[in-house]
Protein backbone atom coordinates (compact mmCIF):
# COMPACT_ATOMS: atom_id res chain seq x y z
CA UNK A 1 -73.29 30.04 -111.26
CA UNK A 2 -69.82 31.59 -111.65
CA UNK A 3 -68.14 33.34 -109.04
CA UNK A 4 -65.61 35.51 -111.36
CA UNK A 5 -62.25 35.97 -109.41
CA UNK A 6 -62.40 39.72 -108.29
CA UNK A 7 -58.73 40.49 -108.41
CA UNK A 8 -56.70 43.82 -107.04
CA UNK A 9 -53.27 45.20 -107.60
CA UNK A 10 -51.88 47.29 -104.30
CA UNK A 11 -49.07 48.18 -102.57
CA UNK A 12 -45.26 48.36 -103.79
CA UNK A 13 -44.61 44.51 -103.11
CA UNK A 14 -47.26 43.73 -105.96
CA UNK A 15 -50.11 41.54 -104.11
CA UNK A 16 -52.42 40.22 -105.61
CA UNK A 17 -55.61 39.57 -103.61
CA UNK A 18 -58.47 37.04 -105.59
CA UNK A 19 -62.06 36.10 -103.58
CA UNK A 20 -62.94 32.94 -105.63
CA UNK A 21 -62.09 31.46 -109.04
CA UNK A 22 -64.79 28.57 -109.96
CA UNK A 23 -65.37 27.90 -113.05
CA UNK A 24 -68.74 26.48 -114.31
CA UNK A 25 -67.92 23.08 -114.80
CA UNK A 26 -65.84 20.42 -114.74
CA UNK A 27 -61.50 21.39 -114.98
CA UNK A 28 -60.37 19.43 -117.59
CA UNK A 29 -56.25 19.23 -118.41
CA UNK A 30 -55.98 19.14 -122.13
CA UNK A 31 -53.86 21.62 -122.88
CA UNK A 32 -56.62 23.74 -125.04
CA UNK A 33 -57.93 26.43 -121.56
CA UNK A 34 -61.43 26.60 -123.18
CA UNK A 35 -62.71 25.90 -119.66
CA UNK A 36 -60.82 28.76 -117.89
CA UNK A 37 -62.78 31.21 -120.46
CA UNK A 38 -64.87 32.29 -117.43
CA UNK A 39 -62.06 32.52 -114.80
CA UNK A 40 -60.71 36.18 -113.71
CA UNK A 41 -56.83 36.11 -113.79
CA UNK A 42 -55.51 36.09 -110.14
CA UNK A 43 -52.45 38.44 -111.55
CA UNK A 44 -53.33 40.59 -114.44
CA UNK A 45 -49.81 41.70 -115.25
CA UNK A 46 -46.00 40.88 -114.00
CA UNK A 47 -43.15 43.15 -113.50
CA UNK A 48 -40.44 42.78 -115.97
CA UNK A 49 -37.66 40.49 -115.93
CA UNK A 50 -34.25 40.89 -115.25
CA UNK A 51 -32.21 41.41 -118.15
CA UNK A 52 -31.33 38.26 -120.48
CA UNK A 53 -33.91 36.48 -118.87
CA UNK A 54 -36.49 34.23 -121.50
CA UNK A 55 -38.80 34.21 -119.34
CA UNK A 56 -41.49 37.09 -118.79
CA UNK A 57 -44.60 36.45 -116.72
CA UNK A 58 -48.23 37.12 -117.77
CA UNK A 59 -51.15 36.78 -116.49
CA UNK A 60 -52.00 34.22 -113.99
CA UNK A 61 -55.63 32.08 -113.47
CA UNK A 62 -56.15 29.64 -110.37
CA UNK A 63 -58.64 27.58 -109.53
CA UNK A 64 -59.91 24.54 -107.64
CA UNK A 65 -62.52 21.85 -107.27
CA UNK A 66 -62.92 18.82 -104.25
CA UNK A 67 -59.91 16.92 -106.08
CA UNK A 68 -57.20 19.52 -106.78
CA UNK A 69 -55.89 22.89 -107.31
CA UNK A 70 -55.34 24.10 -111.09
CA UNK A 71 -53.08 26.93 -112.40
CA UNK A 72 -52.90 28.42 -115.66
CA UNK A 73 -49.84 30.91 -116.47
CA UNK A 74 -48.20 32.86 -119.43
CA UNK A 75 -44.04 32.55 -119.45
CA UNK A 76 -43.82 34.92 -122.47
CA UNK A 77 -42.08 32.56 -124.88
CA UNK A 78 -42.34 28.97 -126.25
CA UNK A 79 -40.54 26.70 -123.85
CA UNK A 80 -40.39 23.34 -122.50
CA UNK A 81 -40.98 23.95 -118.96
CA UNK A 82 -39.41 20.52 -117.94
CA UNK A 83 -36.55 21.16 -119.84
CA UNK A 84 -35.21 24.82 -118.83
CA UNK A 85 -31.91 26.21 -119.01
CA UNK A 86 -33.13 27.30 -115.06
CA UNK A 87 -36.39 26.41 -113.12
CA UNK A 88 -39.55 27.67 -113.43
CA UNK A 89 -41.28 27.58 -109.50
CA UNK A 90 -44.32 27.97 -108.14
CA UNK A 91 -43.66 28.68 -103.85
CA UNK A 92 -46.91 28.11 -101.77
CA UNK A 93 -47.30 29.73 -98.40
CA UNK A 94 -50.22 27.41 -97.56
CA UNK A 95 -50.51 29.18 -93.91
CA UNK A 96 -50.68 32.96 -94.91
CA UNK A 97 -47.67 32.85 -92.10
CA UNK A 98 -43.93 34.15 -93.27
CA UNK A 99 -42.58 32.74 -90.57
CA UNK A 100 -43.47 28.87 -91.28
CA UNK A 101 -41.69 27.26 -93.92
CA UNK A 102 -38.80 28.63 -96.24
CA UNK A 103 -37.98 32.41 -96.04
CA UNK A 104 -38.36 33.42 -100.09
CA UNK A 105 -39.17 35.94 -102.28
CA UNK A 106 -41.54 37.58 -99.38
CA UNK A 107 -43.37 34.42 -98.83
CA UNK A 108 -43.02 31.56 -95.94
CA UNK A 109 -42.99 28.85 -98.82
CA UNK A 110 -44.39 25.69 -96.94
CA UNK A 111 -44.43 23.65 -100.67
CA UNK A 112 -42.52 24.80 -103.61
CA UNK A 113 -43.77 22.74 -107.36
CA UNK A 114 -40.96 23.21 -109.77
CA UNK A 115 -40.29 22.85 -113.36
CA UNK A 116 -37.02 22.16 -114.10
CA UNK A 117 -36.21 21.51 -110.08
CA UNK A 118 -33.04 23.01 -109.03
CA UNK A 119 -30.71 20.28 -107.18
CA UNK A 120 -27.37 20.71 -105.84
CA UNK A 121 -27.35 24.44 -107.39
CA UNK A 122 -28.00 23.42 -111.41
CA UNK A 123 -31.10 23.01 -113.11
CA UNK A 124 -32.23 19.30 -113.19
CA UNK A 125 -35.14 18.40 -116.14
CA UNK A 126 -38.39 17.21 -114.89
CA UNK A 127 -40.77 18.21 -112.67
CA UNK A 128 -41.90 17.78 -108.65
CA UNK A 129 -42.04 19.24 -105.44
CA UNK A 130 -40.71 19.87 -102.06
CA UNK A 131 -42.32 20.78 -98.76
CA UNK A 132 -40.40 22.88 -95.88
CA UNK A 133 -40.56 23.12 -92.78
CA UNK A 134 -38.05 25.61 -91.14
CA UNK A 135 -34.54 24.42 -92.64
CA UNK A 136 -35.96 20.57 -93.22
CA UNK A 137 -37.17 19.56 -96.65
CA UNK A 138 -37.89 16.80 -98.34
CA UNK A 139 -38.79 16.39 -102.32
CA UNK A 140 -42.48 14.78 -103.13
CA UNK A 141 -43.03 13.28 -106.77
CA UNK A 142 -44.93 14.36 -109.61
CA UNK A 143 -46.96 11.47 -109.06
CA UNK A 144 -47.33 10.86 -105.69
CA UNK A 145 -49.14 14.78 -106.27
CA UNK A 146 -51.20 13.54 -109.62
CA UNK A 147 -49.57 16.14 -111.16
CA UNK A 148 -49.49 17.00 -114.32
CA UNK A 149 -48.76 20.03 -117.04
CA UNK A 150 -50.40 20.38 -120.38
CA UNK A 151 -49.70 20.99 -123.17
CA UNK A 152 -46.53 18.60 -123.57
CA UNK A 153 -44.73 20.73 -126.18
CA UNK A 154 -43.12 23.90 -125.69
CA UNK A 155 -45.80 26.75 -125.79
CA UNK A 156 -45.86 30.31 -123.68
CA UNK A 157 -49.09 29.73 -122.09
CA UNK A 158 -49.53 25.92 -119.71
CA UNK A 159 -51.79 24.82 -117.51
CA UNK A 160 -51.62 22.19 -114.54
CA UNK A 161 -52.76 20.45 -111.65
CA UNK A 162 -51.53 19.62 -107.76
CA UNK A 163 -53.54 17.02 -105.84
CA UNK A 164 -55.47 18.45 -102.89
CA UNK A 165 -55.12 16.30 -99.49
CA UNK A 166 -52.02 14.52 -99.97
CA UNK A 167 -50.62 13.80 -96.26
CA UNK A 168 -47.26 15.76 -95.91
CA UNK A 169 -44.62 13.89 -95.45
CA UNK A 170 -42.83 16.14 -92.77
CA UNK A 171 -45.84 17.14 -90.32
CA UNK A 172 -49.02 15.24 -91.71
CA UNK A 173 -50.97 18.02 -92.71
CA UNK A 174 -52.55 17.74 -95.99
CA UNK A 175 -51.74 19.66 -98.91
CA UNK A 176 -54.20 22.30 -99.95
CA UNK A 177 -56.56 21.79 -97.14
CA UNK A 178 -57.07 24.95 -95.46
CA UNK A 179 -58.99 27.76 -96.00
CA UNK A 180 -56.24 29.56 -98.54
CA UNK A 181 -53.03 29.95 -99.91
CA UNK A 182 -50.44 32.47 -101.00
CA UNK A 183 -48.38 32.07 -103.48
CA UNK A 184 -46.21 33.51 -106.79
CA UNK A 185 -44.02 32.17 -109.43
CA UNK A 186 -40.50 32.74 -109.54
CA UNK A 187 -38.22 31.94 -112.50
CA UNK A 188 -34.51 31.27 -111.78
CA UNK A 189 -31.40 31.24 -114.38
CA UNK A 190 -29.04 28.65 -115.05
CA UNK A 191 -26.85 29.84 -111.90
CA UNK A 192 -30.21 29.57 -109.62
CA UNK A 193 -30.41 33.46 -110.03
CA UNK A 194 -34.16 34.93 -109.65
CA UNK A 195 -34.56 36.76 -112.90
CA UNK A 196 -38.27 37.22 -113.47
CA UNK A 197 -41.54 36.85 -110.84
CA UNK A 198 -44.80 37.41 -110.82
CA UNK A 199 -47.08 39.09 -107.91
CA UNK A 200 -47.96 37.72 -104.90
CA UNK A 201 -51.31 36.38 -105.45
CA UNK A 202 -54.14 35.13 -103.08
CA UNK A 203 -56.46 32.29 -103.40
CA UNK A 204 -59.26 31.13 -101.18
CA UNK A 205 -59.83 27.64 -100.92
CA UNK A 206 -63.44 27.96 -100.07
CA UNK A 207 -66.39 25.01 -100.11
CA UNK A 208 -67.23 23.63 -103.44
CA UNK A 209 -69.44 21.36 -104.97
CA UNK A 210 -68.27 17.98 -105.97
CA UNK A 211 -67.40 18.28 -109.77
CA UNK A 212 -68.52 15.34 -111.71
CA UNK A 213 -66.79 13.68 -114.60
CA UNK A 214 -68.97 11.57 -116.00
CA UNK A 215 -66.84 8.43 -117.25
CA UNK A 216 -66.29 8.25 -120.78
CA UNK A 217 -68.47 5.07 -122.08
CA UNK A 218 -66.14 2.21 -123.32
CA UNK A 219 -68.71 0.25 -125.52
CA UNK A 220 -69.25 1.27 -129.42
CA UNK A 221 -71.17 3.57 -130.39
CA UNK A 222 -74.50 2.99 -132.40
CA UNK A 223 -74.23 2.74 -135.44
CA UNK A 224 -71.04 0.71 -135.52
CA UNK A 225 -68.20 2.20 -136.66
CA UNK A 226 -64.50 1.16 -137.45
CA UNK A 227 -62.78 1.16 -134.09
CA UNK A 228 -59.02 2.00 -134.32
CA UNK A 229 -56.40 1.53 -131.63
CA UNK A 230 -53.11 3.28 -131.41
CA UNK A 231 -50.75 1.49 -128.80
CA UNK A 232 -47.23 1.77 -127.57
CA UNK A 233 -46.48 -1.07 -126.46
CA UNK A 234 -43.23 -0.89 -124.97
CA UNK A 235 -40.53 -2.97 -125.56
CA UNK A 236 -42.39 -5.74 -127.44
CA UNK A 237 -44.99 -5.46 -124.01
CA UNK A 238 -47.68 -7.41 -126.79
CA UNK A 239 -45.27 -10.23 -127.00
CA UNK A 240 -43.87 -10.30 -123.20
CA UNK A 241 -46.74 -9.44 -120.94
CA UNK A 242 -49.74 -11.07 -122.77
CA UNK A 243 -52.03 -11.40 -119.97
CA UNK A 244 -52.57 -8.04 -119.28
CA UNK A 245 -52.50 -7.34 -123.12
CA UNK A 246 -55.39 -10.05 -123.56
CA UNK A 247 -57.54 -8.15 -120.76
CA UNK A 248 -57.09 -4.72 -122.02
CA UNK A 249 -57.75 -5.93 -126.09
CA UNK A 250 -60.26 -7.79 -125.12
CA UNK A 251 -62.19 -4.84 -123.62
CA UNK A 252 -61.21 -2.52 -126.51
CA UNK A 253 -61.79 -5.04 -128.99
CA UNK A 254 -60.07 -3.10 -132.28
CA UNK A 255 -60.98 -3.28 -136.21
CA UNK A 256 -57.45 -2.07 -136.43
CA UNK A 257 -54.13 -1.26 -134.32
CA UNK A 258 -51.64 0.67 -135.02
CA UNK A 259 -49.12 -0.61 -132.70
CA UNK A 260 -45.43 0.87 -131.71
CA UNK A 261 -42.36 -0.24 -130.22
CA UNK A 262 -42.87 -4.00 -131.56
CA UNK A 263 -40.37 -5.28 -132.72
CA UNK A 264 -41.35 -8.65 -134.21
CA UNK A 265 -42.61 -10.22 -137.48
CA UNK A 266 -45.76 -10.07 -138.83
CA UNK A 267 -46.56 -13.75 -138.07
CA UNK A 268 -45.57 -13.10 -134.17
CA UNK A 269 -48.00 -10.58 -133.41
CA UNK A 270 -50.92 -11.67 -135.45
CA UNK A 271 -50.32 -14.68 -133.06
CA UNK A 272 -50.47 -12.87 -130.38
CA UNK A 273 -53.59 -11.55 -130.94
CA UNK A 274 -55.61 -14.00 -131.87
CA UNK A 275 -55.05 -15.60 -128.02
CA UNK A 276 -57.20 -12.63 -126.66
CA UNK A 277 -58.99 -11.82 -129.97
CA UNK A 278 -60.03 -14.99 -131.53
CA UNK A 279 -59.83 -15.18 -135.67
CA UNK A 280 -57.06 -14.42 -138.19
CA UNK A 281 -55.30 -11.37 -137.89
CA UNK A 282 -53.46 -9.56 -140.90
CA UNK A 283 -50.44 -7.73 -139.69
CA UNK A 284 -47.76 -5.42 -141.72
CA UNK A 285 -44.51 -4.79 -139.66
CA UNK A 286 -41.50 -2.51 -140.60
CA UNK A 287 -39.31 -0.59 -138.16
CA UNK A 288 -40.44 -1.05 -134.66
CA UNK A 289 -44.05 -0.47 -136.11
CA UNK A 290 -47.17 -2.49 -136.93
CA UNK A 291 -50.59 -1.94 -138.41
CA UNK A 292 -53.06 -5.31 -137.49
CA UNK A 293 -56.72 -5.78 -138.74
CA UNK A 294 -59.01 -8.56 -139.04
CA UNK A 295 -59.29 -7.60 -142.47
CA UNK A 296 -56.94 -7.50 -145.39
CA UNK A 297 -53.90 -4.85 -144.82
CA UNK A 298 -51.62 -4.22 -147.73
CA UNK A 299 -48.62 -2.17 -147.10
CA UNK A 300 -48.54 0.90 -149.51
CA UNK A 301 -44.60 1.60 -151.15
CA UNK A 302 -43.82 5.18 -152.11
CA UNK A 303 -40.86 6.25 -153.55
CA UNK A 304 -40.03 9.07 -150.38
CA UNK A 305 -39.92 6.14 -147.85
CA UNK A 306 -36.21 5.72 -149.51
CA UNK A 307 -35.03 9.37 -149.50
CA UNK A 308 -34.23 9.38 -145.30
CA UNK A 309 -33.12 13.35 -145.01
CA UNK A 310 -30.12 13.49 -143.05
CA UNK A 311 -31.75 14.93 -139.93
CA UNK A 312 -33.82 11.79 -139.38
CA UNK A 313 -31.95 9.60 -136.82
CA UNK A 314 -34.40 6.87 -138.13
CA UNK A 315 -38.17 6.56 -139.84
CA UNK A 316 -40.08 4.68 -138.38
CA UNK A 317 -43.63 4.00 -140.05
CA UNK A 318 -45.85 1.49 -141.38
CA UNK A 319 -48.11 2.66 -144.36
CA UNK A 320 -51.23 0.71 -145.40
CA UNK A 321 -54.66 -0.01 -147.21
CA UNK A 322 -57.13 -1.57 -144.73
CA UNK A 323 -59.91 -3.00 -146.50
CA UNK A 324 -63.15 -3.74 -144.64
CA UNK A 325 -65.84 -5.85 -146.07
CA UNK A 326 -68.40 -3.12 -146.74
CA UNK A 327 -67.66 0.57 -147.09
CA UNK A 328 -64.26 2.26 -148.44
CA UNK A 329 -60.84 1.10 -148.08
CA UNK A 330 -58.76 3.17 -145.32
CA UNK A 331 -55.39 4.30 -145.45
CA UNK A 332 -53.76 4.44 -142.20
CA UNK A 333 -49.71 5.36 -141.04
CA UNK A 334 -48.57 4.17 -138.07
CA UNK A 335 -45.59 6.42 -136.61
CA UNK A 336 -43.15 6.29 -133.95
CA UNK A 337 -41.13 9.56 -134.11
CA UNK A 338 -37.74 10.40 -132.04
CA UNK A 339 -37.65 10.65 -128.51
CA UNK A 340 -36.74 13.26 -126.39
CA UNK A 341 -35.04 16.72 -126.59
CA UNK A 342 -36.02 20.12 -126.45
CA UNK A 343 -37.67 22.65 -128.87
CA UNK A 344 -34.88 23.20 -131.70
CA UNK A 345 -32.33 20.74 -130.66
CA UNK A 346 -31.06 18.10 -132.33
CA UNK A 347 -33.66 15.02 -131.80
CA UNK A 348 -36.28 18.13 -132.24
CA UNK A 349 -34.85 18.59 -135.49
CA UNK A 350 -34.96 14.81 -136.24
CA UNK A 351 -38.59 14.73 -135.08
CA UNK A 352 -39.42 17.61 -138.04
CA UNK A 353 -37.30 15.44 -140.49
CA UNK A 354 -39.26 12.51 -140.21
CA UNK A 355 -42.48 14.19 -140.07
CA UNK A 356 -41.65 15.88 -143.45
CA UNK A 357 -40.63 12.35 -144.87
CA UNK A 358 -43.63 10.21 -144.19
CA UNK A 359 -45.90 13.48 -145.17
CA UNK A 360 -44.36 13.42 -148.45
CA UNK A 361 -44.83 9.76 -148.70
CA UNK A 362 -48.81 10.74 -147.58
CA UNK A 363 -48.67 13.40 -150.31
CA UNK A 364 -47.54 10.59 -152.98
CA UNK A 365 -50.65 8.78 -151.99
CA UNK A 366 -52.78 11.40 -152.23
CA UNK A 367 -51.46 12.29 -155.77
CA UNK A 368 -51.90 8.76 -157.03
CA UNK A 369 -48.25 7.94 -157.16
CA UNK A 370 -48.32 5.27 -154.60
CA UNK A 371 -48.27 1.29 -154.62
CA UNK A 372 -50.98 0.37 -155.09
CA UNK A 373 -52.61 3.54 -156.28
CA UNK A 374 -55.59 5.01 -153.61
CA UNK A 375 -58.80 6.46 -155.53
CA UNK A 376 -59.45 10.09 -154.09
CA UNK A 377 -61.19 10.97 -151.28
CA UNK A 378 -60.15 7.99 -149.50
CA UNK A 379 -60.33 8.31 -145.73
CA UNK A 380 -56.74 8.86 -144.37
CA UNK A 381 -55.86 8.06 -140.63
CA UNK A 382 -52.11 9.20 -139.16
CA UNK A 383 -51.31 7.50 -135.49
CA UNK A 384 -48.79 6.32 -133.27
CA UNK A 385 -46.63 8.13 -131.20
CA UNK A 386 -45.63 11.80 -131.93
CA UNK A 387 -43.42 12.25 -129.11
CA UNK A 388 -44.28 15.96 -129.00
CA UNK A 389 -42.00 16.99 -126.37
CA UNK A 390 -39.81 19.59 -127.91
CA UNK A 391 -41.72 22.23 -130.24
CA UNK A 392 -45.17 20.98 -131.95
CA UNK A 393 -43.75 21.56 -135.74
CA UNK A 394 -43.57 17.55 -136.53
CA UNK A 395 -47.10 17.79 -135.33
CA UNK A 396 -48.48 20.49 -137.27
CA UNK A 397 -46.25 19.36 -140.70
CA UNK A 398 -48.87 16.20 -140.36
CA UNK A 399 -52.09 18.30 -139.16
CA UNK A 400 -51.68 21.12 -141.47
CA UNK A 401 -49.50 20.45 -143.98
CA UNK A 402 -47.06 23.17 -145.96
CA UNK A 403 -46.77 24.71 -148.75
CA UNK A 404 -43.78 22.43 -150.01
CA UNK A 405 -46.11 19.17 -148.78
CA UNK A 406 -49.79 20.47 -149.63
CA UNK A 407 -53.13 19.79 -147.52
CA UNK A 408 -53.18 16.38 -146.19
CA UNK A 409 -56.69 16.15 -146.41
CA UNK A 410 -58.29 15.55 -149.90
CA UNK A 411 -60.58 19.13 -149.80
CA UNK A 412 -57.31 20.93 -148.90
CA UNK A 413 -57.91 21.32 -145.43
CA UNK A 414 -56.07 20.35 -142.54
CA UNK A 415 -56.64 16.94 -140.78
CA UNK A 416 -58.36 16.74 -137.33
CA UNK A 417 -56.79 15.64 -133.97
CA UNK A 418 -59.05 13.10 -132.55
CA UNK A 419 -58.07 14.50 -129.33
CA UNK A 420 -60.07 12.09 -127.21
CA UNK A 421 -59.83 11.98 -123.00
CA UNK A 422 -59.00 9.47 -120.85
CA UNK A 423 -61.97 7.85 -119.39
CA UNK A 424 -62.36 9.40 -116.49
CA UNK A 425 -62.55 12.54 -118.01
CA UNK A 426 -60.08 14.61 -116.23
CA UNK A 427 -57.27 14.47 -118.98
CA UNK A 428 -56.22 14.10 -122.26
CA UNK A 429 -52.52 12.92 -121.21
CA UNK A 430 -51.39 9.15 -122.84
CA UNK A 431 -47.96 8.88 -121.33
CA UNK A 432 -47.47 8.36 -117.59
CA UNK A 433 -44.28 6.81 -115.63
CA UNK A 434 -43.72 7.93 -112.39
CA UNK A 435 -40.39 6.75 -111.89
CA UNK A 436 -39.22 9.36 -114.49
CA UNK A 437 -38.58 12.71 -113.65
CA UNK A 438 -41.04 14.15 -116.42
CA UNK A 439 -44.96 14.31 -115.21
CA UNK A 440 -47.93 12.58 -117.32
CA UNK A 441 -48.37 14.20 -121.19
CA UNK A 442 -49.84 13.97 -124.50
CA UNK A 443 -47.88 12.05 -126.71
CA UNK A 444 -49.90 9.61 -128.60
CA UNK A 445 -52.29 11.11 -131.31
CA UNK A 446 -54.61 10.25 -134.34
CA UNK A 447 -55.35 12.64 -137.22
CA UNK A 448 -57.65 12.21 -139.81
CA UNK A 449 -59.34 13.20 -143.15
CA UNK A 450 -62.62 14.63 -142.05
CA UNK A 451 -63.22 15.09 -145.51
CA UNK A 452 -64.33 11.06 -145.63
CA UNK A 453 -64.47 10.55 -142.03
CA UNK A 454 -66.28 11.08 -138.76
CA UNK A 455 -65.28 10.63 -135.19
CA UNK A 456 -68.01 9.01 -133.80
CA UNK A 457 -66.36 8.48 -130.40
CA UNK A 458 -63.68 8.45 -128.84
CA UNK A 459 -60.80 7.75 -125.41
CA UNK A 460 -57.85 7.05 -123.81
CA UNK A 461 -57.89 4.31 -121.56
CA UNK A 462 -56.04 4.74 -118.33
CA UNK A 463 -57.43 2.28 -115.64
CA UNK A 464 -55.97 4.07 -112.74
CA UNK A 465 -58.46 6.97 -112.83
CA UNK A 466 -61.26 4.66 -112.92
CA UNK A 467 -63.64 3.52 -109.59
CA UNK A 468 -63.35 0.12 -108.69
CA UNK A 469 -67.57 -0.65 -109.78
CA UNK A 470 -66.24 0.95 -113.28
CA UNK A 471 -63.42 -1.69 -113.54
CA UNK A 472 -65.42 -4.09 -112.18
CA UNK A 473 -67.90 -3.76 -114.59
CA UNK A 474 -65.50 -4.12 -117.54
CA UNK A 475 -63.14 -6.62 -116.53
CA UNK A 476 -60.10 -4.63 -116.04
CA UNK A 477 -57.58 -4.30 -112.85
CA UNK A 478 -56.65 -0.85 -111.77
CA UNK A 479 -52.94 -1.13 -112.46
CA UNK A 480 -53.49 -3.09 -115.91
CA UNK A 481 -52.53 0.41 -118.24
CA UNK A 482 -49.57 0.83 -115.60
CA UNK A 483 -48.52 -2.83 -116.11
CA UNK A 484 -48.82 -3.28 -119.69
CA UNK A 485 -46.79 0.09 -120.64
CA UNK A 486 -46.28 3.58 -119.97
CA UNK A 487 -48.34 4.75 -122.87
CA UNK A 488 -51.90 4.64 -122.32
CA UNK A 489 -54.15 3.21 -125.86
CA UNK A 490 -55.95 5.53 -127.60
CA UNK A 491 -59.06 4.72 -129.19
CA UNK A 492 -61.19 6.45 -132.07
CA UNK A 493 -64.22 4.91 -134.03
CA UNK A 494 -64.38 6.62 -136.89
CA UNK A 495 -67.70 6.37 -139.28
CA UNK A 496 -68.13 7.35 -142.84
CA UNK A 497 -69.91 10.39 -144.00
């Protein structure tokens, strides 16, 4: 049963007052808020901003389950919330008591999440926290929280997560572990000005059921189907930490990988995976890049791949024809596109340039221009790693095309995101390093035709999320994803139609 958040507006300091927010089942951080649909906002409406400010607060959703607290909110604009020309803050008065904590914006902030932290007065990108006590603080990391904040790219409406029961690190209470909280978000400028805020808003913490996330099956699905892997591997991670390669690959056990930041020749890493996956591996390598199969690969030329637009700070992409032994041929592109930035700056702008180059080089391939030439209807697969961290443009030139580039998919549709989640269920993020400042996100994707093609299953394997029977069971350590790279792989089976 739902208990809808019943939510009221009084008084002339705006508090908001909320008696439960559960949703029906399991809180899932993918970046897509189909499973807040049944969630009352906490705050229905914000005041408005100061003037000049680009942020302007919406409505507001909370909610928790056994493992942590969730909170959904609307900034008014696209941004990238780790990235902000100020700080984006969410101030928790975990005791109901202004006196406790840090004196702010009417609340007595005990913990204080920020995007975009401020430090020594300026904005700082990233995200993390800080508890107070009185005039101490003392910062707390995205990870040591499990936090996270989804979608990756800039977008006006996010969701995210705080761990429940982490042991402060100032008085030993744990976070989140009373009966309640207050709390209200607070946007600051680039001179650590407030200039917009929301209400303050209520939420009871009350007893829940334990939410279960039923963990994502690693085997193949019946009937078989082609099972693709797309891997960062980090810093030639294939070639320099090969045991915990040979475990993971071993458990995946791929028809084909598309594999990024490898920089080696094709004879190096077919080598290297026939130690953990006996047979003869067929690799083509270009640019960082690789596509590997057990079965022939032949790299596809198109006559785009040598017009580099001036934006691109560098292409890199391997385009082939995988050939199994029975069914159709597959054409897949493996992709590593720039790193970094914001939405509309410069390595943004690269990210769109590239995206438009090997789409165009897709779009040759589809018209029959390519070498060799690919019969229509031919199923198409685009992986690797997006690096969607400044708008989602490079993504959507792939998914859906443009009038300049045409439908990628053979009916003149749009491809599909495989979007698959991690294993245990709880997220669909494929990038985690908690020694950066930035918490977990989506970065690693696979489109495809769905004109010729079927997901028949799908995940992201992240072995820290997983129980120790689980890892058992498959023959994995829990810090082998951690170990091997900061990308987690992300794997599809994909069946004909």
């Amino acid at each position: 049963m739902n208990l809808a958040a019943v939510c009221r507006l009084a008084g002339p300091i705006l508090f908001a007052v909320c008696t439960s927010g559960l949703a029906d089942g399991p809180m899932v951080m993918d970046g897509r808020f189909d499973d807040w649909a049944d969630i009352e906002p906490v705050v229905a409406a914000s005041p408005a901003p100061e003037s000049g400010s680009p942020i302007r607060f919406g409505k507001v959703w909370v909610t928790h389950d056994t493992r942590f607290v969730y909170l959904r909110f609307q900034t008014g604009a696209e941004l990238n919330l780790q990235k902000l020309p100020g700080s984006v803050q969410v101030l928790f008065d975990l005791d109901a008591d202004a006196t406790t904590g840090r004196a702010i914006e009417g609340l007595g902030a005990d913990f204080v999440y920020a995007f975009t932290p401020i430090r020594d007065g300026r904005p700082t990108e990233g995200q993390g926290g800080v508890q107070w006590v009185g005039s101490r603080h003392v910062a707390i990391g995205h990870g040591a929280l499990e936090a996270m904040r989804l979608p990756t790219y800039a977008t006006p409406d996010a969701e995210c997560r705080i761990a429940r029961g982490y042991p402060m690190p100032l008085d030993g209470r744990r976070l989140f572990d009373g009966g309640g909280f207050k709390a209200r978000l607070v946007a600051y400028d680039a001179n650590a000005r407030p200039c917009a805020r929301t209400p303050v808003f209520e939420h009871r913490l009350g007893d829940v059921k334990p939410v279960v996330h039923p963990a994502i099956p690693i085997a193949r699905p019946k009937p078989p189907a082609i099972r693709l892997v797309a891997y960062n591997v980090l810093q030639e991670g294939l070639l320099k930490r090969p045991a915990v390669f040979a475990r993971i690959l071993r458990v995946l056990d791929p028809d084909i990988l598309g594999l990024t930041e490898l920089d080696a020749p094709a004879d190096a890493i077919a080598e290297a995976l026939a130690m953990p996956l006996p047979g003869k591996w067929n690799v083509v390598a270009a640019a960082r890049t690789a596509i590997a199969s057990r079965w022939p690969v032949v790299p596809i030329a198109t006559a785009a791949a040598d017009q580099v637009p001036a934006d691109a700070r560098r292409v890199r992409v391997v385009l082939a024809l995988v050939r199994p032994p029975a069914g159709q041929p597959m054409v897949v592109a493996c992709i590593h596109l720039t790193s970094g930035g914001a939405i509309g700056d410069r390595r943004d702008r690269a990210r769109d340039a590239e995206a438009t180059l090997i789409a165009s080089m897709l779009r040759e391939v589809r018209n029959g221009a390519s070498r060799p030439r690919v019969a229509k209807g031919t199923p198409i697969v685009v992986c690797g790693d997006f690096n969607t961290v400044g708008s989602d443009r490079s993504l959507r030139i792939f998914r859906d095309g443009s009038e300049t580039l045409g439908a990628p998919d053979w009916d003149g549709s749009a491809l599909t995101d495989a979007h698959p989640l991690q294993v245990g269920g709880r997220s669909s993020a494929t990038w985690r390093d908690d020694r950066m400042p930035f918490g977990p996100g989506r970065l690693d994707f696979v489109l495809y035709a769905d004109s010729a093609i079927k997901l028949a299953h799908g995940f992201v394997l992240n072995t820290a999320d997983l129980s120790d029977a689980y890892l058992a069971a498959v023959g994995l350590l829990r810090d082998d994803t951690l170990r091997a790279s900061d990308h987690c792989p992300v794997v599809v089976d994909l069946a004909a139609r």
